[in-house]
PDB file of N, CA and C in Angstrom:
ATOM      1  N   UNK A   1      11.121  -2.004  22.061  1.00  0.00           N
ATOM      2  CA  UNK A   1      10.444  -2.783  21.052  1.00  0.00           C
ATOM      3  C   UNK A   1       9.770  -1.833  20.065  1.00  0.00           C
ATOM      4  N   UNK A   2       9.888  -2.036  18.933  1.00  0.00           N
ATOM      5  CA  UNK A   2       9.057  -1.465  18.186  1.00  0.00           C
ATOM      6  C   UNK A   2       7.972  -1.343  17.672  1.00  0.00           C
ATOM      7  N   UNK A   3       6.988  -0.662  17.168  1.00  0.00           N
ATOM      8  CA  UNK A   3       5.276  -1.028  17.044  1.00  0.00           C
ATOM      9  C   UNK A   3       5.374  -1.824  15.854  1.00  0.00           C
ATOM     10  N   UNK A   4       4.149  -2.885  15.618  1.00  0.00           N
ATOM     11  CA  UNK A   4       3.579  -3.024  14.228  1.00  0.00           C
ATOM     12  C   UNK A   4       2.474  -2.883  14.150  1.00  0.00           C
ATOM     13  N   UNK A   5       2.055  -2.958  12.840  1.00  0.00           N
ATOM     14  CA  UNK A   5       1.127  -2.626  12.283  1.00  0.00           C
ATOM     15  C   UNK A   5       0.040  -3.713  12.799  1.00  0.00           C
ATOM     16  N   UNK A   6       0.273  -5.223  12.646  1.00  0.00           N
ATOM     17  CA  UNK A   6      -0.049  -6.155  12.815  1.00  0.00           C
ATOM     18  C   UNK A   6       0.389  -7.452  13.935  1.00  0.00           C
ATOM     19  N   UNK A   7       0.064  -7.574  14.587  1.00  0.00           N
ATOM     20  CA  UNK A   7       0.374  -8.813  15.570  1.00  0.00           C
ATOM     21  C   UNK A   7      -0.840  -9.777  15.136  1.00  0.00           C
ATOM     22  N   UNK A   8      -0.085 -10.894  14.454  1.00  0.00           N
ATOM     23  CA  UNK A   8      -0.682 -12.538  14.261  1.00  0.00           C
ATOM     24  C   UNK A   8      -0.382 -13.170  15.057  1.00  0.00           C
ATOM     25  N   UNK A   9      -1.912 -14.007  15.915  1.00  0.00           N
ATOM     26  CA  UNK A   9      -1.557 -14.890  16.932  1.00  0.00           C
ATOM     27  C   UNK A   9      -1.842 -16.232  16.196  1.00  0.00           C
ATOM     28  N   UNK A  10      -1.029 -17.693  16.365  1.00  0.00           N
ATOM     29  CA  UNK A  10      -1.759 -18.470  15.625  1.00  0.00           C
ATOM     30  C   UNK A  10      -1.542 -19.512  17.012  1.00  0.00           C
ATOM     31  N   UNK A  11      -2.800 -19.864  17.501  1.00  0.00           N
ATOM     32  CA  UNK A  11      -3.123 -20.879  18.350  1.00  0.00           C
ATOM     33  C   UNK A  11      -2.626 -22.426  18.614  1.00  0.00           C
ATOM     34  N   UNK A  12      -1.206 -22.839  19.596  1.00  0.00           N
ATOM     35  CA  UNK A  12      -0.663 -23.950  19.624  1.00  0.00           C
ATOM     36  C   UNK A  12      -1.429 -24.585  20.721  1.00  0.00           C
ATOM     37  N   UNK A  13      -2.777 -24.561  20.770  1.00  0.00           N
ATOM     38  CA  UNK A  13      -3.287 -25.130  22.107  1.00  0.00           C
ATOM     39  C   UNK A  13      -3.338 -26.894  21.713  1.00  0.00           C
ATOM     40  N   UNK A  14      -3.945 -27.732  22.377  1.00  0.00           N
ATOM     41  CA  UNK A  14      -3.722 -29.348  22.022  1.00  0.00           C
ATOM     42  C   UNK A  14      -4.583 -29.963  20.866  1.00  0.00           C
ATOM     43  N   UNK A  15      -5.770 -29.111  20.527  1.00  0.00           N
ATOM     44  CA  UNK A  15      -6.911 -29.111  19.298  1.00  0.00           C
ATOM     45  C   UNK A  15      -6.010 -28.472  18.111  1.00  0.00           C
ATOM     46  N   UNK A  16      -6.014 -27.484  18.072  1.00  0.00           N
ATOM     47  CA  UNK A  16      -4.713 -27.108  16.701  1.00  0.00           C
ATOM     48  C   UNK A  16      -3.835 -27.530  16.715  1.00  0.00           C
ATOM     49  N   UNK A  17      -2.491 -27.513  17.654  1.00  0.00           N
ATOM     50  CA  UNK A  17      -1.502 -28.657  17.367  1.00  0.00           C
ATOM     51  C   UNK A  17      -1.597 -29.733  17.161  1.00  0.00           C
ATOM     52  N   UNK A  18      -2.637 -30.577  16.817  1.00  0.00           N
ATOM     53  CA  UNK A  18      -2.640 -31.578  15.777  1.00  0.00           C
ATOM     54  C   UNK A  18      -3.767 -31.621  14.749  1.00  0.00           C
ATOM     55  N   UNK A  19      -3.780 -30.329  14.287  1.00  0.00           N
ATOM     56  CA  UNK A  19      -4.724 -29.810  13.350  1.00  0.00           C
ATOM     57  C   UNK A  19      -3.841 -29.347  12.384  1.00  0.00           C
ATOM     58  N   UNK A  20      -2.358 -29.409  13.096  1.00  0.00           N
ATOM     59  CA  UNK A  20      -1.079 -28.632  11.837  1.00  0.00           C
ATOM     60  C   UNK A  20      -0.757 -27.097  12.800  1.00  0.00           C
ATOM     61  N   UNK A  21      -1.498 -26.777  13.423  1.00  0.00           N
ATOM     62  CA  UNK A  21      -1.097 -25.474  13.988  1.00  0.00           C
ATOM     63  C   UNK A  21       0.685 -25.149  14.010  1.00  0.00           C
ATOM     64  N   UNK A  22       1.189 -26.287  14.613  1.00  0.00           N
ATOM     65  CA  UNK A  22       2.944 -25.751  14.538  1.00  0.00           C
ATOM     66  C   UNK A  22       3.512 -25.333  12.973  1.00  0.00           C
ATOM     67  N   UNK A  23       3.392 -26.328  12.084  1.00  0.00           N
ATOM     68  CA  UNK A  23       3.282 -26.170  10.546  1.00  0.00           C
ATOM     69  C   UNK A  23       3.177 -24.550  10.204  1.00  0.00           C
ATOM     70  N   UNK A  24       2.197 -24.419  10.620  1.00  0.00           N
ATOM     71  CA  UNK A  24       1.041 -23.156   9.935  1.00  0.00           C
ATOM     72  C   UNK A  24       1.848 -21.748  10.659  1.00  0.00           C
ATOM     73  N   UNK A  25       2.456 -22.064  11.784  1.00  0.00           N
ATOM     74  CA  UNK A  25       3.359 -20.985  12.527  1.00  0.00           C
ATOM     75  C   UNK A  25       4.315 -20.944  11.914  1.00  0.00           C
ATOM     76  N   UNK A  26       5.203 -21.692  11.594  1.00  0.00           N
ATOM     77  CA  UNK A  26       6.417 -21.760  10.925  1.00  0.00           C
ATOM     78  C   UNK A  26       6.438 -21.542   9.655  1.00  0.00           C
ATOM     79  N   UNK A  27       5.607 -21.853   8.616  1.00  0.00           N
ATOM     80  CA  UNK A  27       5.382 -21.375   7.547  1.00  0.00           C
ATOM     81  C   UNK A  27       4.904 -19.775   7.626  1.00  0.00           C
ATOM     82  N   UNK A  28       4.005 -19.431   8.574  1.00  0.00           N
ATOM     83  CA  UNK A  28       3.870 -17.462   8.274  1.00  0.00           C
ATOM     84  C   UNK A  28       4.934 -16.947   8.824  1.00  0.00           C
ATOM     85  N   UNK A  29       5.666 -17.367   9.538  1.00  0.00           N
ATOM     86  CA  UNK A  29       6.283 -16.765  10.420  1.00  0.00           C
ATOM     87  C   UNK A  29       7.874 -16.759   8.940  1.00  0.00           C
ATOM     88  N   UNK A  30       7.598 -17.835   8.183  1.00  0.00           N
ATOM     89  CA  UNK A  30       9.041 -17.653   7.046  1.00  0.00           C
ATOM     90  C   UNK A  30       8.480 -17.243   5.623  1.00  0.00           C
ATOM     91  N   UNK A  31       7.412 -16.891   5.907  1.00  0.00           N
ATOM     92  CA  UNK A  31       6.515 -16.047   4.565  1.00  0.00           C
ATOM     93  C   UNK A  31       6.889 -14.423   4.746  1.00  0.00           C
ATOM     94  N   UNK A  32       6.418 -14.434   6.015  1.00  0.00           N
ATOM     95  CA  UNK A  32       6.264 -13.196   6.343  1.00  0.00           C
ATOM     96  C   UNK A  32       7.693 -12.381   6.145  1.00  0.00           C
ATOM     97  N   UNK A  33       8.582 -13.132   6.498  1.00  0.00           N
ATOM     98  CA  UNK A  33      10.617 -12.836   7.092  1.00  0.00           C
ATOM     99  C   UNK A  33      10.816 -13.100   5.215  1.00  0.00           C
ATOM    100  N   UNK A  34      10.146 -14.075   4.433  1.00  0.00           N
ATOM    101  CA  UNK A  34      10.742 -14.016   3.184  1.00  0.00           C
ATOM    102  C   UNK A  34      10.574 -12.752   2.309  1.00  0.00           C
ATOM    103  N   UNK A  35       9.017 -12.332   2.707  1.00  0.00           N
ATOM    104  CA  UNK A  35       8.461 -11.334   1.907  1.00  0.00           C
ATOM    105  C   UNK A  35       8.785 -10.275   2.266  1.00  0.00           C
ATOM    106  N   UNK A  36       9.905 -10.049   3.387  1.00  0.00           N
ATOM    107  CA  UNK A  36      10.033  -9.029   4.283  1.00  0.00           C
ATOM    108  C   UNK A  36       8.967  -7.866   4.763  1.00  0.00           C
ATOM    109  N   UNK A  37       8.171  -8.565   5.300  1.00  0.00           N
ATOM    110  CA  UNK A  37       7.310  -7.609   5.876  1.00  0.00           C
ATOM    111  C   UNK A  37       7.142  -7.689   6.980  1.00  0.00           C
ATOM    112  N   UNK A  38       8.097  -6.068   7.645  1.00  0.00           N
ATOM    113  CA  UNK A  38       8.419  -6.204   8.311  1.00  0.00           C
ATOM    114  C   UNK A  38       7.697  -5.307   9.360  1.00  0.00           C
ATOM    115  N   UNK A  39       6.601  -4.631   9.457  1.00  0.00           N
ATOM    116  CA  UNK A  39       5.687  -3.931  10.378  1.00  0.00           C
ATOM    117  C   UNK A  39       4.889  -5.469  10.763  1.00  0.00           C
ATOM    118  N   UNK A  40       4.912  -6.861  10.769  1.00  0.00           N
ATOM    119  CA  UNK A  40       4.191  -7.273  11.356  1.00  0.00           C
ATOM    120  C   UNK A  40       4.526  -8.389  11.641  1.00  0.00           C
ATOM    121  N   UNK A  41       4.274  -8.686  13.010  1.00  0.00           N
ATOM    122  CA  UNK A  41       4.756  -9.674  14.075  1.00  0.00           C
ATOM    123  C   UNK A  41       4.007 -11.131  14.283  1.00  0.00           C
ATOM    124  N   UNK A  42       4.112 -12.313  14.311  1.00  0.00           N
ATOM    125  CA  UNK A  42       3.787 -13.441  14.051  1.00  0.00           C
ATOM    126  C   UNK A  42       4.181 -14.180  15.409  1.00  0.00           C
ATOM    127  N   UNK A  43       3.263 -14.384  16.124  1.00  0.00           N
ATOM    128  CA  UNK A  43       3.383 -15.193  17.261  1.00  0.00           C
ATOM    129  C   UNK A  43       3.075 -16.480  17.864  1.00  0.00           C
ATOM    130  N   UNK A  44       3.104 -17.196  18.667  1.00  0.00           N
ATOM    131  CA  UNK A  44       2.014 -18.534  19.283  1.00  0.00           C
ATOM    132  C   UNK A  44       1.336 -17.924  20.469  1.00  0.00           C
ATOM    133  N   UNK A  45      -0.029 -18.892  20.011  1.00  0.00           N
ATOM    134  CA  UNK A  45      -0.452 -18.432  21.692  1.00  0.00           C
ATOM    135  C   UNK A  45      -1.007 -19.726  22.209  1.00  0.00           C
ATOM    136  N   UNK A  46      -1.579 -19.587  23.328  1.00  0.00           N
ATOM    137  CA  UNK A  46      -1.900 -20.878  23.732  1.00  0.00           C
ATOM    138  C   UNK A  46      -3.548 -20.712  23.523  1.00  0.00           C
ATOM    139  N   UNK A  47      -4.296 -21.817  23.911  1.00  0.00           N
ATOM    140  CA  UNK A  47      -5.744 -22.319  23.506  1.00  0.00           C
ATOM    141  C   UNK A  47      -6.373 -20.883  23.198  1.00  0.00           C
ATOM    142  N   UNK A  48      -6.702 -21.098  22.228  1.00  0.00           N
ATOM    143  CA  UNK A  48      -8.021 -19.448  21.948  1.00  0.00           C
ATOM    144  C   UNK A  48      -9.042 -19.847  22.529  1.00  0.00           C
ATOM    145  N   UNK A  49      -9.816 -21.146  22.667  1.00  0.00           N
ATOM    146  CA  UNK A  49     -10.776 -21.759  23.048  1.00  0.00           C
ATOM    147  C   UNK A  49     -11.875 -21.665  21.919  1.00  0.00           C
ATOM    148  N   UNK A  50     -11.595 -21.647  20.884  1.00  0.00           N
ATOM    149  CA  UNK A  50     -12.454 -21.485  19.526  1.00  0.00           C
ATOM    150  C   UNK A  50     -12.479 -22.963  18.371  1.00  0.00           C
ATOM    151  N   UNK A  51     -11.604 -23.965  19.595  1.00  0.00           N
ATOM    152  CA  UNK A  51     -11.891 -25.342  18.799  1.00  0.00           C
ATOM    153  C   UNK A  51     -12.777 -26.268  18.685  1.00  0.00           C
ATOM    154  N   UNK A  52     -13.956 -25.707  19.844  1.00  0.00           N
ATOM    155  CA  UNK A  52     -14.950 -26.556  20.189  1.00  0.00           C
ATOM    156  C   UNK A  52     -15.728 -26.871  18.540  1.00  0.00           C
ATOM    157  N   UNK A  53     -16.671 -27.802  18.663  1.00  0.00           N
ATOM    158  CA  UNK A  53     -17.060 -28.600  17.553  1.00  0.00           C
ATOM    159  C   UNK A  53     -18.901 -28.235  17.605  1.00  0.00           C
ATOM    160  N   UNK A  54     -19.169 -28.259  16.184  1.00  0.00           N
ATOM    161  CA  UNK A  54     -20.166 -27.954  16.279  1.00  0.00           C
ATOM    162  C   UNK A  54     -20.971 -28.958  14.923  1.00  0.00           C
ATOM    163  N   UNK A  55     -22.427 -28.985  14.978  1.00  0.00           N
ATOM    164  CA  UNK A  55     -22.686 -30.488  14.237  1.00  0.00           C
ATOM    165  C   UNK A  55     -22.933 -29.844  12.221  1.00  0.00           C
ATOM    166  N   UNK A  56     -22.880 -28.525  12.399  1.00  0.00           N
ATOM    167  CA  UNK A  56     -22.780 -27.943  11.240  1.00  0.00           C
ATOM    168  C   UNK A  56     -21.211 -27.520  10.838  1.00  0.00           C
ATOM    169  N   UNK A  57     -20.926 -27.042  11.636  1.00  0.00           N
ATOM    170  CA  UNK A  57     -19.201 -26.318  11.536  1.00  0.00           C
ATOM    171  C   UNK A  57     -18.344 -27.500  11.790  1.00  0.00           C
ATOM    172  N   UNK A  58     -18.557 -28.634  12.657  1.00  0.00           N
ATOM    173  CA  UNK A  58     -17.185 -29.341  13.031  1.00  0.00           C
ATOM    174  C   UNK A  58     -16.316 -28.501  13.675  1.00  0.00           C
ATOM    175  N   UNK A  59     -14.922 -29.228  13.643  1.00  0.00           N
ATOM    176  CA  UNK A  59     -14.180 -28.161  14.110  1.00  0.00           C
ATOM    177  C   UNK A  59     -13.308 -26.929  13.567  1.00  0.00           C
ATOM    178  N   UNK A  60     -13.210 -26.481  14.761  1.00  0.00           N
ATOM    179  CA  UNK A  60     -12.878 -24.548  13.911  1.00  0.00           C
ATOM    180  C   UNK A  60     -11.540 -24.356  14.216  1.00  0.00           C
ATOM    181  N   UNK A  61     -10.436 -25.251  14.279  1.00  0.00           N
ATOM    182  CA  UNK A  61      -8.810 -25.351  15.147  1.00  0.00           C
ATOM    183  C   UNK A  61      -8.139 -25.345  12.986  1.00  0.00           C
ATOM    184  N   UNK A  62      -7.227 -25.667  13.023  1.00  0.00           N
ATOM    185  CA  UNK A  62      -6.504 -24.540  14.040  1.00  0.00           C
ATOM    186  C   UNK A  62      -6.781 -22.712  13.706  1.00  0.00           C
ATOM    187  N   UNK A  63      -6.868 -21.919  14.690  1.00  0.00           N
ATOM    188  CA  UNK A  63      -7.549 -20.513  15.399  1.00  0.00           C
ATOM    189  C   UNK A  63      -6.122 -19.678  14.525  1.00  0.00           C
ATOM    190  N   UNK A  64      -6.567 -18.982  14.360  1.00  0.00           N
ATOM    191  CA  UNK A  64      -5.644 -17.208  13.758  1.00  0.00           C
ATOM    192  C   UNK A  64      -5.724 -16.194  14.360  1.00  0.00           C
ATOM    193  N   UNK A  65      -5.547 -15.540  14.895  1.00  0.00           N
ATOM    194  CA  UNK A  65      -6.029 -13.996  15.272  1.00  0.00           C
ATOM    195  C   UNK A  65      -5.450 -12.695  15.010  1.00  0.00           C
ATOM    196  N   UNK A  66      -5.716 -12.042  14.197  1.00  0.00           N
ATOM    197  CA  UNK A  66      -5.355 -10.379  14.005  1.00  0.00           C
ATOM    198  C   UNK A  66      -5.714  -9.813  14.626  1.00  0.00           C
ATOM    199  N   UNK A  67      -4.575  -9.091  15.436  1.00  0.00           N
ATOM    200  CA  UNK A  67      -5.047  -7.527  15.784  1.00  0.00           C
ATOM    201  C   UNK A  67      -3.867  -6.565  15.088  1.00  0.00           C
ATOM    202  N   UNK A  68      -4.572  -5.158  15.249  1.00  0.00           N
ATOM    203  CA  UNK A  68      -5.165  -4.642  16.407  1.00  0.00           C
ATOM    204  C   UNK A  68      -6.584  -4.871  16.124  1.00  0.00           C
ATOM    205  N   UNK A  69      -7.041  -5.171  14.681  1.00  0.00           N
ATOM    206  CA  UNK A  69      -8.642  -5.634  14.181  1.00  0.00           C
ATOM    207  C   UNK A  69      -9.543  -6.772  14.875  1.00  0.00           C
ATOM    208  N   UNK A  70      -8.872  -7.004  15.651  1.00  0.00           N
ATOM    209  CA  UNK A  70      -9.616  -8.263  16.157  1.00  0.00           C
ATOM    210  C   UNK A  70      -9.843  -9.642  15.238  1.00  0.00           C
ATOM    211  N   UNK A  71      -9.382  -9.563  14.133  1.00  0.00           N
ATOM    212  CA  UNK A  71     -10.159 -11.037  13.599  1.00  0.00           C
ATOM    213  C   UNK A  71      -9.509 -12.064  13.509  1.00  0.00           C
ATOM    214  N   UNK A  72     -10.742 -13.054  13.640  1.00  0.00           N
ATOM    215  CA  UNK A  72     -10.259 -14.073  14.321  1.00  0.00           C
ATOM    216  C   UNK A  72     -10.880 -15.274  12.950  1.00  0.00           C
ATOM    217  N   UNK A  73      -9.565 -16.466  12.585  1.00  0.00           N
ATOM    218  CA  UNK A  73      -9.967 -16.940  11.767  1.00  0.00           C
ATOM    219  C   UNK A  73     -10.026 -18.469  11.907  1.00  0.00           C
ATOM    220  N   UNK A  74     -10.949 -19.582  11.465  1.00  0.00           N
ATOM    221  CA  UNK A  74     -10.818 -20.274  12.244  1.00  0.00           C
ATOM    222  C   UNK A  74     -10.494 -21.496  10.883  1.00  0.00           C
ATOM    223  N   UNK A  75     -10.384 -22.690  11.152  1.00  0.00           N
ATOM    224  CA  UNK A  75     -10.122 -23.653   9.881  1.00  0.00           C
ATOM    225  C   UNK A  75      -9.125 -23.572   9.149  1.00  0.00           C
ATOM    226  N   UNK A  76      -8.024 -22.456   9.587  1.00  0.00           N
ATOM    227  CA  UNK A  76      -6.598 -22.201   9.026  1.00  0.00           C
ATOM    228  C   UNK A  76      -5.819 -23.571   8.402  1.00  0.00           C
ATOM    229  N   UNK A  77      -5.425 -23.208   7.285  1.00  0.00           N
ATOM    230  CA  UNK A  77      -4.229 -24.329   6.470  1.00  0.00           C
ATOM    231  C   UNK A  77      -3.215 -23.688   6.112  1.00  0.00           C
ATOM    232  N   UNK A  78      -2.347 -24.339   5.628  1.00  0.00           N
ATOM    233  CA  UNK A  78      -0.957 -23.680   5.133  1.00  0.00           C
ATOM    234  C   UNK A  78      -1.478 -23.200   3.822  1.00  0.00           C
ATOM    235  N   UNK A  79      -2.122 -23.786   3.082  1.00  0.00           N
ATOM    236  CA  UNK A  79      -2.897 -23.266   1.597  1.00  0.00           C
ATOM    237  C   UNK A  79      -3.275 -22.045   2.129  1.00  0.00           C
ATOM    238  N   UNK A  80      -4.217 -21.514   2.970  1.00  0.00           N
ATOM    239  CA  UNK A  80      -5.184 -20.499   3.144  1.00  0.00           C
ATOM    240  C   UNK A  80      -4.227 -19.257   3.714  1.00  0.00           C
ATOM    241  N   UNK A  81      -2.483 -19.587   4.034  1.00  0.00           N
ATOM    242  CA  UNK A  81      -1.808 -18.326   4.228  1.00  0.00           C
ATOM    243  C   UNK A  81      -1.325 -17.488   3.219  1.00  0.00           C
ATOM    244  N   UNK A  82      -1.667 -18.097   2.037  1.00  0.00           N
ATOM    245  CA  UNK A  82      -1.411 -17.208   0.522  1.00  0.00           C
ATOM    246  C   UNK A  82      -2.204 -15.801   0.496  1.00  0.00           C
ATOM    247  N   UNK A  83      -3.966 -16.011   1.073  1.00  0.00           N
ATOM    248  CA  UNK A  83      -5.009 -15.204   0.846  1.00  0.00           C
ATOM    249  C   UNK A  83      -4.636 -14.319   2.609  1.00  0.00           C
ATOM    250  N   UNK A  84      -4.546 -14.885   3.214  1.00  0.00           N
ATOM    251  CA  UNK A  84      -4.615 -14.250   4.454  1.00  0.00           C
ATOM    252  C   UNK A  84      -3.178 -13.154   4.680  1.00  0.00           C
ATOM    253  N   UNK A  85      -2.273 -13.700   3.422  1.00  0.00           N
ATOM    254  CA  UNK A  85      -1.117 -12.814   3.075  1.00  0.00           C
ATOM    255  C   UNK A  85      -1.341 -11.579   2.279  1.00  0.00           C
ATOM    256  N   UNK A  86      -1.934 -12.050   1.205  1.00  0.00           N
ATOM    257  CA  UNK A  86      -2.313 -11.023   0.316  1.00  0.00           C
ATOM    258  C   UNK A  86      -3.437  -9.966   0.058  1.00  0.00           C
ATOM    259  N   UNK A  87      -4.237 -10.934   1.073  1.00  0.00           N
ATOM    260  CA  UNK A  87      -5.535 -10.140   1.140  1.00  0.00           C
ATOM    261  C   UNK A  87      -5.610  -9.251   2.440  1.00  0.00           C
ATOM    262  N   UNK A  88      -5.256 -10.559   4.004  1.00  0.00           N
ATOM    263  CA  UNK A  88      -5.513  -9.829   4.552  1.00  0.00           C
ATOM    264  C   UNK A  88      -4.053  -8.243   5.077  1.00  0.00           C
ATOM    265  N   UNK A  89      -2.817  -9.163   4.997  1.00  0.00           N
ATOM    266  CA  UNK A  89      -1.884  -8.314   5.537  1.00  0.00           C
ATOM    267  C   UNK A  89      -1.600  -7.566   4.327  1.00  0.00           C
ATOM    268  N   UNK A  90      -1.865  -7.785   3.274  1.00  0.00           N
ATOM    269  CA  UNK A  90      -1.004  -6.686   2.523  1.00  0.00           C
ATOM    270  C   UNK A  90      -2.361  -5.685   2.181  1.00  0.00           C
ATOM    271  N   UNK A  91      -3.447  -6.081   2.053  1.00  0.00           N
ATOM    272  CA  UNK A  91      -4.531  -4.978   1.312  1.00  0.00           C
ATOM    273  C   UNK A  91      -5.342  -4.705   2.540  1.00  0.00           C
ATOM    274  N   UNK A  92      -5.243  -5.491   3.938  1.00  0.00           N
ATOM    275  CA  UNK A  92      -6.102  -5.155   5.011  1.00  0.00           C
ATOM    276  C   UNK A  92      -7.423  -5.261   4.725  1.00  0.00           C
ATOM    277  N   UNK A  93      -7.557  -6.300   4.197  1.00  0.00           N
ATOM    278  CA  UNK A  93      -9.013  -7.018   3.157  1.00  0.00           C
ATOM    279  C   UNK A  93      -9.244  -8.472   4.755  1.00  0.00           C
ATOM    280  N   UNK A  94     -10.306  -8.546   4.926  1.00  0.00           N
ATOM    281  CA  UNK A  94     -10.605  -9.771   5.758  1.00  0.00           C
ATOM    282  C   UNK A  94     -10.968 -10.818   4.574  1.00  0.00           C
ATOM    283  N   UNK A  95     -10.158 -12.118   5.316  1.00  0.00           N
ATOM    284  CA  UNK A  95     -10.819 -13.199   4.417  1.00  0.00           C
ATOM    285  C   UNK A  95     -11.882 -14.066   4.765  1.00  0.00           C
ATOM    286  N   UNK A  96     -13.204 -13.391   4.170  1.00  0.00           N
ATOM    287  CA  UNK A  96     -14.444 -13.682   4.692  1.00  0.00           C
ATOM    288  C   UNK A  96     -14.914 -15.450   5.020  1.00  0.00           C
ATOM    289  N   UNK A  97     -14.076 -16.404   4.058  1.00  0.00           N
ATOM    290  CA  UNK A  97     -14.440 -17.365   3.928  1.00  0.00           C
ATOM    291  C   UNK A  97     -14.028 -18.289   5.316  1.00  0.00           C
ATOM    292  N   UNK A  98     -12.872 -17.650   6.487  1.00  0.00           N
ATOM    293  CA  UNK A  98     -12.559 -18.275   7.190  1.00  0.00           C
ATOM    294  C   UNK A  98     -12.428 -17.339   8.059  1.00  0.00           C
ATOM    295  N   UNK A  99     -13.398 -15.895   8.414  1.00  0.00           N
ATOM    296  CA  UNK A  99     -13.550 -15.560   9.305  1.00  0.00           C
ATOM    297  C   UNK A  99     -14.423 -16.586  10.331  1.00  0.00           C
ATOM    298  N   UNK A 100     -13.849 -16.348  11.796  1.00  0.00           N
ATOM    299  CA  UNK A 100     -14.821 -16.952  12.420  1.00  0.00           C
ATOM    300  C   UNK A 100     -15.253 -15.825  13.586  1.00  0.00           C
ATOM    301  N   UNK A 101     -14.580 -14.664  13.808  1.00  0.00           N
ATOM    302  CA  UNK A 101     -15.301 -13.397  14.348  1.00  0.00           C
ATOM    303  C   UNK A 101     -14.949 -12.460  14.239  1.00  0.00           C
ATOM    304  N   UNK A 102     -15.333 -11.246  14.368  1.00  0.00           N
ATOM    305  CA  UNK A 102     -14.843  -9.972  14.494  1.00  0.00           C
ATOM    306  C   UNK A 102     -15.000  -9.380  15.031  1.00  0.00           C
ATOM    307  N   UNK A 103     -13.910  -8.215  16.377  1.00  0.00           N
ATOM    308  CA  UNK A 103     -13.945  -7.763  17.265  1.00  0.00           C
ATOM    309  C   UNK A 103     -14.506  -6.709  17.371  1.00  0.00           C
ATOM    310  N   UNK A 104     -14.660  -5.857  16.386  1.00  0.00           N
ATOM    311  CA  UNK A 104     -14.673  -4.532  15.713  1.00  0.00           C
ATOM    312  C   UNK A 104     -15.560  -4.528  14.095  1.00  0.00           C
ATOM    313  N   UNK A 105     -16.597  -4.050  14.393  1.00  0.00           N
ATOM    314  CA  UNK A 105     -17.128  -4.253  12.632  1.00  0.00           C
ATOM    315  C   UNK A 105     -17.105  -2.294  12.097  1.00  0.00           C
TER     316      UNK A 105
END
């Protein structure tokens, strides 16, 4: 197997998969293969456990995660993979507005 630069996890647990999570996989996963960029890998994972609800935040599904940086993004849309394309994978810029942690500051 070969290294990348980037491994994207995007969370199919039962809170994001009907938050759009499958959508949101399939669309980076044919962004990524369109734009050919190809040091970085696009995966599913199961529950991040980062969907719980909160009375200010609501909920935080469907979950993102970059590594090897750790960040983790939460409130993901198919809109918001434009910035998380350009900002975060191509300039290695975090997109502050839908961070929801970081592993590593």
């Amino acid at each position: 197997m070969k290294p990348y630069r980037l491994h994207i996890f995007v969370c199919q647990g039962k809170r994001c998969a009907a938050k759009g999570s499958e959508e949101l996989l399939d669309t980076l996963k044919d962004r990524i293969k369109r734009e050919e960029i190809k040091d970085v890998k696009v995966s599913k994972s199961g529950c991040m456990k980062v969907c719980k609800e909160t009375e200010t935040e609501g909920e935080y599904s469907p979950a993102v995660v970059i590594y090897p940086e750790g960040i983790w993004y939460r409130k993901v849309t198919v809109a918001d993979l434009d910035d998380i394309i350009e900002k975060h994978v191509k300039k290695g810029e975090v997109v502050e507005r839908l961070l929801h942690y970081r592993m590593v500051k």
